[in-house]
Protein backbone atom coordinates (compact mmCIF):
# COMPACT_ATOMS: atom_id res chain seq x y z
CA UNK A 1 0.00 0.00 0.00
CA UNK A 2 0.91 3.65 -0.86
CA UNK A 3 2.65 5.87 2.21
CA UNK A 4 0.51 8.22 3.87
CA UNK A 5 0.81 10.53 6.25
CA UNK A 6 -2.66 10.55 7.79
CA UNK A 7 -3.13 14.72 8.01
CA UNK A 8 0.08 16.20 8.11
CA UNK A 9 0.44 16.97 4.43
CA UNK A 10 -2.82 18.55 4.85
CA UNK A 11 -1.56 20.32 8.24
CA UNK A 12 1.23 21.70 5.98
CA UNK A 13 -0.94 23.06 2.89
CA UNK A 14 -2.95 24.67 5.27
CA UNK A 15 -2.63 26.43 8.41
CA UNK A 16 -4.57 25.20 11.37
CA UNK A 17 -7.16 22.95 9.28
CA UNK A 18 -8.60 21.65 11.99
CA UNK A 19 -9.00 24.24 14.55
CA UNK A 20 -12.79 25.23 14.52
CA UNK A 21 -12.37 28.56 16.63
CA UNK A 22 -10.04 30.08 13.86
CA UNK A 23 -12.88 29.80 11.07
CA UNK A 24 -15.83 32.45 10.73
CA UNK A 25 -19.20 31.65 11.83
CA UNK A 26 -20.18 30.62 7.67
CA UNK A 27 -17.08 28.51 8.06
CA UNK A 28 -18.34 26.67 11.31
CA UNK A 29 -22.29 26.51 10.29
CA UNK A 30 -21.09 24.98 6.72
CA UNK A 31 -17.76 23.11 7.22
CA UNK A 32 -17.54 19.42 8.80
CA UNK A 33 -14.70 19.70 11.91
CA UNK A 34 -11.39 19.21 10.91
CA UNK A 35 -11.47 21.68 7.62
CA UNK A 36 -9.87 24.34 7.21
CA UNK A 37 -11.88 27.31 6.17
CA UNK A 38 -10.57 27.86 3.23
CA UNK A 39 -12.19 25.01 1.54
CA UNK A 40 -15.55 27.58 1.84
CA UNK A 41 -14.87 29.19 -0.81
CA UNK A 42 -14.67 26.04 -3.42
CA UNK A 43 -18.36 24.81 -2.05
CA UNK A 44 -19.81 28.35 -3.01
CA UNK A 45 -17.85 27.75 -6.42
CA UNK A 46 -19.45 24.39 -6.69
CA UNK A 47 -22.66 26.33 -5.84
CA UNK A 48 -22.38 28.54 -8.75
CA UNK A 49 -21.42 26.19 -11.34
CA UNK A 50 -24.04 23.60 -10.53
CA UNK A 51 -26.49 25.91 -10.76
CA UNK A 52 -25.30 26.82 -14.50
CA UNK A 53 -24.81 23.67 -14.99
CA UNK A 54 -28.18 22.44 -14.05
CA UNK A 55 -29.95 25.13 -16.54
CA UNK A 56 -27.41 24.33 -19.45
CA UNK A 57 -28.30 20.46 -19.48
CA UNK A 58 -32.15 21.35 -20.14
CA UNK A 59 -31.91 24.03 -22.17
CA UNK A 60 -29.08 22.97 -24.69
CA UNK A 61 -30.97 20.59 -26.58
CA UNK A 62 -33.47 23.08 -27.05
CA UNK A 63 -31.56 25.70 -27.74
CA UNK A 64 -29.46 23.57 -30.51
CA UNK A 65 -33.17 22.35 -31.64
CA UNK A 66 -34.24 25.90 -31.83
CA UNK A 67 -31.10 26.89 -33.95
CA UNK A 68 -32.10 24.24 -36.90
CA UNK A 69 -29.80 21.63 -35.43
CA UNK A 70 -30.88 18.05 -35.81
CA UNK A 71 -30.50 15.36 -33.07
CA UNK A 72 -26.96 14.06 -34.26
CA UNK A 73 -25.70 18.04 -33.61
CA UNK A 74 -27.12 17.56 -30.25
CA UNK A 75 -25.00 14.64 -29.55
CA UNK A 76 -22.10 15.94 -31.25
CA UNK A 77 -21.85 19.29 -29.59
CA UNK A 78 -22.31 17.24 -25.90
CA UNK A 79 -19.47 14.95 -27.12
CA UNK A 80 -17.44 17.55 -27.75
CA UNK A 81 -17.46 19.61 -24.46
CA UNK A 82 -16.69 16.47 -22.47
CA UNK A 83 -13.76 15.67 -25.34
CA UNK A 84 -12.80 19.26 -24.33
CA UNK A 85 -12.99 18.64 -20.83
CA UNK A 86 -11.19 15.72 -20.96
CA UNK A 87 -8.00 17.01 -22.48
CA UNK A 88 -7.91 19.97 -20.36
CA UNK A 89 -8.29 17.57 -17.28
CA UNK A 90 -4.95 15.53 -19.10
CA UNK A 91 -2.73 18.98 -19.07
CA UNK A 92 -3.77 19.37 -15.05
CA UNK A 93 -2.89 15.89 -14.36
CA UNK A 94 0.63 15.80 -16.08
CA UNK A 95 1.51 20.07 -15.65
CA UNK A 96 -0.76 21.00 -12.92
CA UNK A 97 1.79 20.32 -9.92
CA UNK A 98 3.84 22.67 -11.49
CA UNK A 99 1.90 25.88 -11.36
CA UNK A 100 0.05 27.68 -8.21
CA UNK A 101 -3.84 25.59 -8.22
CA UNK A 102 -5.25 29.41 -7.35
CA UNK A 103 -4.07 30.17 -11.08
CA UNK A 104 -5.38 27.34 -12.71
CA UNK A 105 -8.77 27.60 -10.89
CA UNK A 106 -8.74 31.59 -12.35
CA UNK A 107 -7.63 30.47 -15.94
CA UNK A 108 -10.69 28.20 -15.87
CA UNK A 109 -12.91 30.89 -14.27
CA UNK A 110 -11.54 33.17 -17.38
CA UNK A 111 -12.38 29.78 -19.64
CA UNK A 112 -16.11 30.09 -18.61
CA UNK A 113 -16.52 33.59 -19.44
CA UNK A 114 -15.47 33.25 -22.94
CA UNK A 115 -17.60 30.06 -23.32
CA UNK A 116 -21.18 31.55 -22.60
CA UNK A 117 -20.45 34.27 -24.38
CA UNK A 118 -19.65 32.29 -27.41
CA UNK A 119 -23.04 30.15 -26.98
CA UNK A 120 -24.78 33.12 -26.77
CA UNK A 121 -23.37 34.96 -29.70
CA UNK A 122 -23.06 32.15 -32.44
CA UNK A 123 -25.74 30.54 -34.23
CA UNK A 124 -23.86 27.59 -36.49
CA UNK A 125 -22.88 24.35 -36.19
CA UNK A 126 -19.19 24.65 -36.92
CA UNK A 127 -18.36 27.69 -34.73
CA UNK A 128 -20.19 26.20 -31.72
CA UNK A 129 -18.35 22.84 -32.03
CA UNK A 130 -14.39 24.56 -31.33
CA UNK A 131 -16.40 26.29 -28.49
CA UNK A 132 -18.05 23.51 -27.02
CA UNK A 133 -14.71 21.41 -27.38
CA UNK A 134 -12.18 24.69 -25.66
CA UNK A 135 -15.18 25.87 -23.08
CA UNK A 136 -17.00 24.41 -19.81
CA UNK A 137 -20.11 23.55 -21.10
CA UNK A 138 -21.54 20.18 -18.91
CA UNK A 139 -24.34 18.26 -20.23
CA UNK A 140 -24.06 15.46 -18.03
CA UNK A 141 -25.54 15.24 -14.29
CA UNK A 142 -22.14 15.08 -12.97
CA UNK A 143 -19.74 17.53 -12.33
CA UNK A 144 -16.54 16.25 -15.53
CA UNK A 145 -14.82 19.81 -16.10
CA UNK A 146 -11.69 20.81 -15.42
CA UNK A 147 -12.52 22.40 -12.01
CA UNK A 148 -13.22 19.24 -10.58
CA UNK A 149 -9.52 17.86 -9.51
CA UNK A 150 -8.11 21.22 -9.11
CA UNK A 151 -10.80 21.57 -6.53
CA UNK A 152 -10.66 18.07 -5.36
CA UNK A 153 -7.39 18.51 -4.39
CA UNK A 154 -7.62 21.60 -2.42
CA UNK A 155 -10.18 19.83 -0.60
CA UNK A 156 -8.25 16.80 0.35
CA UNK A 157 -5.38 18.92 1.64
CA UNK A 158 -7.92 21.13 3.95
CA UNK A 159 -9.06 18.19 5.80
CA UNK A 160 -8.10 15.94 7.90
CA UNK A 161 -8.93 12.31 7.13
CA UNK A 162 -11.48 11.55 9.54
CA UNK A 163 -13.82 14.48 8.14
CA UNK A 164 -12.31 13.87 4.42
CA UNK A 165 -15.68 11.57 3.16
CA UNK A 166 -17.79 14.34 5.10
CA UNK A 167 -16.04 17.14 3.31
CA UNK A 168 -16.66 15.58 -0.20
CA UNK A 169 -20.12 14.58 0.86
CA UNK A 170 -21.21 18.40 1.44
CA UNK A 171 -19.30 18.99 -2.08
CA UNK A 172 -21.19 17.18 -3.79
CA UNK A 173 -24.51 17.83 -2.22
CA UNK A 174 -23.53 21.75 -2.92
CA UNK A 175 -23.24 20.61 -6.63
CA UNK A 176 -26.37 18.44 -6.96
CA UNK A 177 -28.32 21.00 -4.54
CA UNK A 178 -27.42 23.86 -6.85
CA UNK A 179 -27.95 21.77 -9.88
CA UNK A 180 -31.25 20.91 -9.63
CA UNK A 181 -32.65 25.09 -8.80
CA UNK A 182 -31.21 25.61 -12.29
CA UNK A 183 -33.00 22.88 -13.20
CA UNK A 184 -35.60 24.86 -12.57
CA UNK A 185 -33.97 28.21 -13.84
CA UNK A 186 -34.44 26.34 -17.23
CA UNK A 187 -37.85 27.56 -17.29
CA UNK A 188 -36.87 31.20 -17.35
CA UNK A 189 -36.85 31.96 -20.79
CA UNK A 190 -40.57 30.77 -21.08
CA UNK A 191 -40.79 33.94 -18.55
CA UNK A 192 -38.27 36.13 -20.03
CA UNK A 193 -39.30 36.28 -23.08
CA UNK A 194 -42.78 38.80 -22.79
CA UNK A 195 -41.75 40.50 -20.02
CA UNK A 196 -38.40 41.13 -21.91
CA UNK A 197 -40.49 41.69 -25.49
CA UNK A 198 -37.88 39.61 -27.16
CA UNK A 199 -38.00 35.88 -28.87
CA UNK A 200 -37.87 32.34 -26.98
CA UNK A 201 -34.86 31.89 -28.82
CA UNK A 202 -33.05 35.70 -27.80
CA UNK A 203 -34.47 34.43 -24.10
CA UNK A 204 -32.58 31.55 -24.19
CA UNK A 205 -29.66 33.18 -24.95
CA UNK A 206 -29.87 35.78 -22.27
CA UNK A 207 -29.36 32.29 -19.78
CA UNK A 208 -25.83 31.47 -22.10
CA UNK A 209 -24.92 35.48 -20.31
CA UNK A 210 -25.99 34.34 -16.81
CA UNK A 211 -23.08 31.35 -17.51
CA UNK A 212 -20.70 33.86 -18.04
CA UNK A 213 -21.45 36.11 -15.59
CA UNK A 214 -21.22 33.41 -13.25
CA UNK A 215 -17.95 33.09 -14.75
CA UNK A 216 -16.60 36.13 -13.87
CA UNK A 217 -17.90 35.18 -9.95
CA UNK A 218 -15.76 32.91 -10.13
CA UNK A 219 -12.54 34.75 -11.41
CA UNK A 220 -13.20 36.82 -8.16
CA UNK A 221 -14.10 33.86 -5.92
CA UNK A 222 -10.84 31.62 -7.04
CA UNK A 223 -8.76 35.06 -7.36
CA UNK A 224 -9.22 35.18 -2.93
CA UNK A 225 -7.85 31.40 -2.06
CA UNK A 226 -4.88 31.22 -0.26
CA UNK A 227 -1.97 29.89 -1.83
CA UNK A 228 -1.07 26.59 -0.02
CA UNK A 229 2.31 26.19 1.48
CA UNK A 230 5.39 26.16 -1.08
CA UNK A 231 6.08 22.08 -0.07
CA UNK A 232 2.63 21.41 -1.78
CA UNK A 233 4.08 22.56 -5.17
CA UNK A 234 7.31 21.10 -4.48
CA UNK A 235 6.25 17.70 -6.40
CA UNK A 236 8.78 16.54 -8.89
CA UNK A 237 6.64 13.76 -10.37
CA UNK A 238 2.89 14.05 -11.06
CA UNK A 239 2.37 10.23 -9.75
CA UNK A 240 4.62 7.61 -8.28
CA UNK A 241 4.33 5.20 -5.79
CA UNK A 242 0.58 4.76 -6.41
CA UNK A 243 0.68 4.55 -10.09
CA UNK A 244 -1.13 1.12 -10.36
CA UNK A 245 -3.68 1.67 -8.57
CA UNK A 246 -4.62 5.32 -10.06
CA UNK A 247 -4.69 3.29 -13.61
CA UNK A 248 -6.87 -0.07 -12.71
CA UNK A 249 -9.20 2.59 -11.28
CA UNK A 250 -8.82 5.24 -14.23
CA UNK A 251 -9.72 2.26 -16.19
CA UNK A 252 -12.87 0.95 -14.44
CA UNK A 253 -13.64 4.57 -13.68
CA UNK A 254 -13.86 5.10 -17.84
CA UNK A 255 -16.45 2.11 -18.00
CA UNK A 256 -19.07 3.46 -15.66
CA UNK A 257 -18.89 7.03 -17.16
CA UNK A 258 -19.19 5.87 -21.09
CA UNK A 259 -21.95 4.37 -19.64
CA UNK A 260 -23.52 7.55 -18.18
CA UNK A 261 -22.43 9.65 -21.56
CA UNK A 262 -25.54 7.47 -23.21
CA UNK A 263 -27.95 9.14 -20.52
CA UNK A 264 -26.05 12.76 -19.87
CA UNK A 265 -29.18 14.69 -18.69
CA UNK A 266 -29.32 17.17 -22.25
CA UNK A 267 -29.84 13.52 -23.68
CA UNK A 268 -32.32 11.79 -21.24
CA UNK A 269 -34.27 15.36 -21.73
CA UNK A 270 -34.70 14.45 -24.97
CA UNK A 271 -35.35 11.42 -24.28
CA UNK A 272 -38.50 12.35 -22.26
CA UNK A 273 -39.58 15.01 -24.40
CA UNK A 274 -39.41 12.90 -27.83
CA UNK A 275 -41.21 9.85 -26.43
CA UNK A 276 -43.33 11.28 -23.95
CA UNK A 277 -43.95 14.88 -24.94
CA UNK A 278 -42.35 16.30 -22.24
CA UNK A 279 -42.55 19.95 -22.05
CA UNK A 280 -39.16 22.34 -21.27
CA UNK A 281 -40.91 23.58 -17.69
CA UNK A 282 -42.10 19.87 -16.79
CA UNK A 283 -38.50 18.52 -17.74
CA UNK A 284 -37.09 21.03 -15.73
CA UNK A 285 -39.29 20.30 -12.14
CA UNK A 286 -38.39 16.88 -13.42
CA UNK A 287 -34.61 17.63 -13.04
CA UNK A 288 -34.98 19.54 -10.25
CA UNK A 289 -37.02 16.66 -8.05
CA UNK A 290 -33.91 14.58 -9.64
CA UNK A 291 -31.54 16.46 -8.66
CA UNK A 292 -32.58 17.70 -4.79
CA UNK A 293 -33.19 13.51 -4.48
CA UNK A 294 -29.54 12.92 -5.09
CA UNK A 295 -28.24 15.80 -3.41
CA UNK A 296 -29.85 14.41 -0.49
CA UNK A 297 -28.48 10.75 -1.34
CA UNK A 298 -25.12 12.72 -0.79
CA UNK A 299 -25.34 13.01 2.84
CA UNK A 300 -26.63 9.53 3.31
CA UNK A 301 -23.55 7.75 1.51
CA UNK A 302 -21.36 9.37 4.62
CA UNK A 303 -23.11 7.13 7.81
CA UNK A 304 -23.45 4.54 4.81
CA UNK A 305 -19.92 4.14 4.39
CA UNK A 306 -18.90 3.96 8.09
CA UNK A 307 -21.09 1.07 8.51
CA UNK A 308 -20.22 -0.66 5.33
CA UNK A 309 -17.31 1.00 3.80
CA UNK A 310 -15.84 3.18 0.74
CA UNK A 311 -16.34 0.74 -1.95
CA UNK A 312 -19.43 -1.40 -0.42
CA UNK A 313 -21.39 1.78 -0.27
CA UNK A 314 -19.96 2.72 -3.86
CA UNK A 315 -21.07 -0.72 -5.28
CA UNK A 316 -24.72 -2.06 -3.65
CA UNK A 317 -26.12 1.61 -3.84
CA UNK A 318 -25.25 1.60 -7.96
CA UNK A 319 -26.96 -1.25 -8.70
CA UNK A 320 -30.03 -0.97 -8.18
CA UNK A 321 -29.96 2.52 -9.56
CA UNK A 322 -29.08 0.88 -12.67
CA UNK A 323 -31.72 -1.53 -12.82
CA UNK A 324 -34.18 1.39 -12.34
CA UNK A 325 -32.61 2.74 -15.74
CA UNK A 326 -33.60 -0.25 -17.29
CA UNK A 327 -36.50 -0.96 -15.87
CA UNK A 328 -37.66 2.92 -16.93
CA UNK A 329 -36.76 2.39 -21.06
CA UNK A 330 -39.70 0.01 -21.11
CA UNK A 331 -42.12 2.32 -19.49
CA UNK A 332 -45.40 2.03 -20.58
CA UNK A 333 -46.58 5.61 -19.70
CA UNK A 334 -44.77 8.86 -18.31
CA UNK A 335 -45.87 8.58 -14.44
CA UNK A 336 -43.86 5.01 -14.25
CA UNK A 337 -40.89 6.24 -15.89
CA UNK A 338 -40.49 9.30 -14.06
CA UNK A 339 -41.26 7.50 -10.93
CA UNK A 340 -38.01 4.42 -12.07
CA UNK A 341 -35.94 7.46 -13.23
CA UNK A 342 -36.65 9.45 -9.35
CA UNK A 343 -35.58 6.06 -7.83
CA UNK A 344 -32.58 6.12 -10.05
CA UNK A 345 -30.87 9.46 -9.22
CA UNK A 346 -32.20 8.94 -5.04
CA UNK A 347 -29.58 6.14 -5.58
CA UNK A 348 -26.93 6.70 -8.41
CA UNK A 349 -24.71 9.40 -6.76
CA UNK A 350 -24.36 7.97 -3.18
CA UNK A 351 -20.80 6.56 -5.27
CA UNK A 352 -20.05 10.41 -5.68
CA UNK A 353 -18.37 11.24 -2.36
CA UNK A 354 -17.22 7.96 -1.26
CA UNK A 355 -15.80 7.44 -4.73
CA UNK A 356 -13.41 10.64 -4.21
CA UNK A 357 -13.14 10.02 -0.73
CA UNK A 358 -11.69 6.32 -1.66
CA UNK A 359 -9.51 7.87 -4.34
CA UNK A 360 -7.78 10.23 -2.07
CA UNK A 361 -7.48 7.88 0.42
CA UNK A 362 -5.18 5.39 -1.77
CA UNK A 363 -2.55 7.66 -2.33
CA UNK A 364 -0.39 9.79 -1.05
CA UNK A 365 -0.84 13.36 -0.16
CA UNK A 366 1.54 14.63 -2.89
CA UNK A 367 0.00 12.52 -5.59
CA UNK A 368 -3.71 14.10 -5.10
CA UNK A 369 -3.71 16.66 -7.88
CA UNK A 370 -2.23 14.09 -10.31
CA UNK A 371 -4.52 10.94 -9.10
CA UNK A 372 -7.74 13.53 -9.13
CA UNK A 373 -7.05 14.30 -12.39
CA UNK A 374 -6.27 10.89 -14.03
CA UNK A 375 -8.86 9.24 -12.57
CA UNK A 376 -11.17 11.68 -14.10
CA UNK A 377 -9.58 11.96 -17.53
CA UNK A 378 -10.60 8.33 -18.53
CA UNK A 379 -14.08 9.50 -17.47
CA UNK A 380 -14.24 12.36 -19.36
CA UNK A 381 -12.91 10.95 -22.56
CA UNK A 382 -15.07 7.76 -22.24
CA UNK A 383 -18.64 10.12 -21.44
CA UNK A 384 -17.96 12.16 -24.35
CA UNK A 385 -18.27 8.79 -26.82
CA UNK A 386 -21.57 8.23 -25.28
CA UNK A 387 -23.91 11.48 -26.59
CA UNK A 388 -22.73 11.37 -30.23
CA UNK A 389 -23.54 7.00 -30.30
CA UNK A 390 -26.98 8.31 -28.01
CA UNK A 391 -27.59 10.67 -30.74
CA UNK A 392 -27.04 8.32 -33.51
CA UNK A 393 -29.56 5.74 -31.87
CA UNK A 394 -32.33 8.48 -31.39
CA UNK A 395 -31.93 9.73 -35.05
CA UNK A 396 -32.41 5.32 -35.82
CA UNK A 397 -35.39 5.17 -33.78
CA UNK A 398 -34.07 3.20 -30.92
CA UNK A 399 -34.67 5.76 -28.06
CA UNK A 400 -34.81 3.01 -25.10
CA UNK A 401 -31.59 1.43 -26.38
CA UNK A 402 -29.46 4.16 -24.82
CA UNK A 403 -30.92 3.43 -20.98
CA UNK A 404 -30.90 0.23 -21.01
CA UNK A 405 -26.81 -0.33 -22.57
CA UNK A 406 -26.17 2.45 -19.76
CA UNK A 407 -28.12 0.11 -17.25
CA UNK A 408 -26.15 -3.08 -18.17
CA UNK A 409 -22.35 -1.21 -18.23
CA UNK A 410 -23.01 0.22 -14.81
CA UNK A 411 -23.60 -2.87 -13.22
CA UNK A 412 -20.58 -4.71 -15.07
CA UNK A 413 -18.19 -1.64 -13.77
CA UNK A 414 -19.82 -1.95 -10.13
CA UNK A 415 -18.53 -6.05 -10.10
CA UNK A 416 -15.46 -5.58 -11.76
CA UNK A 417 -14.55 -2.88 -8.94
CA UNK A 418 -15.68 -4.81 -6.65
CA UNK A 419 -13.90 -7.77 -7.35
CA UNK A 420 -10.71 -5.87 -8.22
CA UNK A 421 -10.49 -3.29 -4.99
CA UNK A 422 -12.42 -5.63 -2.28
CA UNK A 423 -9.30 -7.05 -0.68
CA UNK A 424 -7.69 -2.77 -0.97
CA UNK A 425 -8.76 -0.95 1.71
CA UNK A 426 -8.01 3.26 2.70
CA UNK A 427 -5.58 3.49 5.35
CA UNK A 428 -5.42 7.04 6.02
């Protein structure tokens, strides 16, 4: 097993992570004990971009719908942001350690601007693609951009192991929280558009402005960290000691999330809308039940893995969400499938937390950044083959095909990692 040093790297990033009278009352009321307060700052980030992220998976497909884009674009402009994401996630994984995280976290801040304003200003297929592919678009239900390790690893260092799975637990209920009001926010153009005088389509836009305004939030947010201590940065490899185990779970890790690109949420709202008639407001209180059911699931997964365990709580809480997705592609009417697919997200993210929390427990301190980012390259690379192969199946006519090859990956990736990791356990 990898060396660890149970805290102390994190004691050395940080100054006094633990101590709960040095943080401000937000700090206490929000924050697990044993983080340092400056991990407050990347759960309002996570805030921010869920919400924009949980708007943006509604309303793309009918915003590329509205722009004279068939259902193939749709798939191929979702493919390429998490191609995009992907390779950007690469360059953090192999330069990263090199260069102060507060940079990188303001370079991708910077990223986001220029990305909503390019949705919002372009109109054809071919422009939007390099956009989608360079920018920080997410159409999935999960959080793949290239935020995601830089903050991971920030996070890891500003706790101390025992609250570590806690600390990732309120991350990710932030980001599914958040998500599912802009769920909801997907609604607004339906609003904005008389009171504004302007079209549905001009409305729609006005949301691709909120993204970059959030954007530049964020430049000011990330632009406040603290720098962590100089022996953070003082890496001269990205990833050493724990190499093999960062690549068998890379690998496994891809599996599961080419298996979620066939159901991204831009994708399963077309789903709904093309089979069932879904309208854009319904889809989006859809989402939003969705999404405040796994944000709650969040929470759960932390006394769930005490009692059970990292990977036991990763494993028996997938499957069944995956038989749910099956079981919802032969739906009869709208009520059961919405009632299957609610099931499905009150159990598919309890993995979320305890997932990170396992990967940052393998390694070592020092190889965080790398392992948080290599883990989720695979991930990214292998979602973003799943909307464009979604796409073409929707365009063929098989529209429950998609759910139910999603349904049967998932629960091949949840045996294989369990029969690969059971006998590896955390030690820190």
């Amino acid at each position: 097993m990898p060396y660890h040093v149970d805290g102390t790297f994190a004691m050395h990033t940080l100054k006094d992570p633990v101590a709960p009278n040095s943080r401000g009352w937000l700090a206490r009321q929000v924050l697990p004990t044993g983080v340092h307060a400056g991990a407050l700052p990347l759960l309002v980030g996570r805030a921010l971009r869920g919400f924009c992220d949980g708007f943006i998976a509604v309303l793309l497909p009918a915003y590329l719908l509205a722009l004279g884009f068939a259902q193939l674009a749709v798939g191929l402009i979702s493919s390429a942001t998490l191609i995009g994401s992907a390779l950007a996630t690469i360059l953090v994984g192999i330069l990263g350690h090199r260069y102060p995280q507060r940079r990188l976290l303001v370079l991708a801040a910077a990223l986001m601007v220029a990305t909503g304003i390019g949705f919002a200003g372009l109109s054809s297929l071919w422009p939007l693609l390099p956009v989608a592919f360079v920018g920080t678009l997410n159409p999935s239900s999960g959080d793949v951009s290239v935020f995601l390790p830089l903050e991971q690893a920030r996070l890891a260092d500003s706790s101390s192991s025992d609250a570590r799975t806690a600390l990732f637990a309120r991350y990710s209920l932030t980001g599914a929280f958040s998500a599912a009001v802009g769920a909801l926010a997907a609604a607004l153009p339906g609003w904005l558009a008389p009171q504004l005088g302007i079209s549905f389509l001009s409305a729609m836009r006005v949301m691709f402005m909120i993204y970059a305004l959030t954007g530049v939030a964020l430049w000011f947010l990330y632009a406040r960290i603290p720098e962590p201590h100089p022996h953070a940065t003082s890496v001269r490899v990205p990833l050493g000691p724990s190499r093999r185990i960062v690549t068998r779970l890379a690998l496994l890790f891809s599996v599961d999330a080419f298996a979620g690109g066939l159901v991204v949420n831009s994708l399963l709202a077309l789903w709904l809308m093309q089979r069932f008639g879904l309208s854009l407001g319904a889809a989006g209180q859809f989402f939003f039940s969705a999404g405040m059911l796994a944000a709650g699931s969040q929470l759960v997964a932390v006394p769930l893995s005490r009692k059970f365990g990292l990977l036991n709580t990763m494993v028996f809480t997938h499957i069944p969400s995956s038989l749910c997705l099956i079981a919802a592609a032969f739906s009869p009417s709208l009520v059961a499938a919405l009632a299957l697919l609610l099931v499905r997200s009150a159990l598919s993210q309890m993995d979320v937390p305890t997932r990170t929390a396992y990967v940052m427990a393998v390694v070592t301190p020092p190889e965080r950044p790398a392992a948080a980012s290599l883990t989720a390259v695979p991930r990214s690379l292998a979602s973003a083959l799943g909307p464009t192969l979604a796409g073409a199946l929707f365009a063929m006519g098989w529209v429950g095909a998609p759910l139910v090859a999603c349904g049967l990956l998932k629960i091949a990736y949840d045996l294989a990692l369990l029969g690969t990791f059971r006998r590896i356990r955390p030690v820190d």
